[in-house]
C-alpha atoms as a PDB file:
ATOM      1  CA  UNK A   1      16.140  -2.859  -4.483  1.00  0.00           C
ATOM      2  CA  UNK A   2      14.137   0.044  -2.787  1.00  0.00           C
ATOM      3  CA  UNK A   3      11.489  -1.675  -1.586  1.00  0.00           C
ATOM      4  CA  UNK A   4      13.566  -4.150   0.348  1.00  0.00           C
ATOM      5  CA  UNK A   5      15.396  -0.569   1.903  1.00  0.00           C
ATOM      6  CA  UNK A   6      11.837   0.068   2.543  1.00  0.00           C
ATOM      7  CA  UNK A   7      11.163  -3.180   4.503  1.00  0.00           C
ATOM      8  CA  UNK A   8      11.440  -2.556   8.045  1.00  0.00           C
ATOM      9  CA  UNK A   9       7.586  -1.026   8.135  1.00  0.00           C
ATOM     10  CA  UNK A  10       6.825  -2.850   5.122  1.00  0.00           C
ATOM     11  CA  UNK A  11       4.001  -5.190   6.410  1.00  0.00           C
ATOM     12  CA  UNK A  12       2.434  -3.222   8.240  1.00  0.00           C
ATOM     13  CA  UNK A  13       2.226  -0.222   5.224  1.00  0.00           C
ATOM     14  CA  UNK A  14       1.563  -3.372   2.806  1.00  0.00           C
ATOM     15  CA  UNK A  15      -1.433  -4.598   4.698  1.00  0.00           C
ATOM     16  CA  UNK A  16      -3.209  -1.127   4.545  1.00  0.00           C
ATOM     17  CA  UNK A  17      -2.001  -0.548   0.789  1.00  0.00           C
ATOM     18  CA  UNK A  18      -3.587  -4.007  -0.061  1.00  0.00           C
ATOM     19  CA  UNK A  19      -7.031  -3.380   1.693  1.00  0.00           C
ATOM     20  CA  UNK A  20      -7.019   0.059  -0.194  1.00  0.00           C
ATOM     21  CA  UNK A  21      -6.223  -1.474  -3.438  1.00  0.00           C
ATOM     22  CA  UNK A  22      -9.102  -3.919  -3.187  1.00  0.00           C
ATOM     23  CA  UNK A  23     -11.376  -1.171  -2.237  1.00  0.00           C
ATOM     24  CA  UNK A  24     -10.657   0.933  -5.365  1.00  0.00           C
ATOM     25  CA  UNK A  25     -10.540  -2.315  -7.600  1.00  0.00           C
ATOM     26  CA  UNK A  26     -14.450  -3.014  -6.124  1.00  0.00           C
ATOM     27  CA  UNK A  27     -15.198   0.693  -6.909  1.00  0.00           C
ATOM     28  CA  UNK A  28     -13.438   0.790 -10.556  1.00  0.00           C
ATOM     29  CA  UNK A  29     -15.587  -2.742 -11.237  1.00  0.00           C
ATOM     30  CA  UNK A  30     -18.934  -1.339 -10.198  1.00  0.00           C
ATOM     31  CA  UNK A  31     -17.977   1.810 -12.197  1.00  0.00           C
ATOM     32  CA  UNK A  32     -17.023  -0.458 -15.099  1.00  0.00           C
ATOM     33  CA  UNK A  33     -21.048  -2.389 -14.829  1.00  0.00           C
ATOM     34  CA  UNK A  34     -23.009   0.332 -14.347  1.00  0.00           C
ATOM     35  CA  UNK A  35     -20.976   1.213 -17.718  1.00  0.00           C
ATOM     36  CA  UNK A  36     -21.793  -1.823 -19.565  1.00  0.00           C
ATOM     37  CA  UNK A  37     -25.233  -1.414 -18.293  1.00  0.00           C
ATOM     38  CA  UNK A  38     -25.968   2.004 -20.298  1.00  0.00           C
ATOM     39  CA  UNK A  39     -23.576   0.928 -23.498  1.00  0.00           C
END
């Protein structure tokens, strides 16, 4: 229920979220390799 009171700017804040999510994911992944690398 809050995010659809949210919705009128929600595309445009959800597009820039997702980007931003996949950056971190790609960051947390190479983190998580270079792990597995020294274990």
């Amino acid at each position: 229920k809050e995010l659809n009171s949210n919705h009128d700017g929600a595309d445009e804040t959800s597009e820039k979220e997702q980007q931003e999510a996949i950056e971190h994911i790609d960051e947390v992944q190479n983190e998580i390799d270079r792990l597995n690398e020294t274990a």
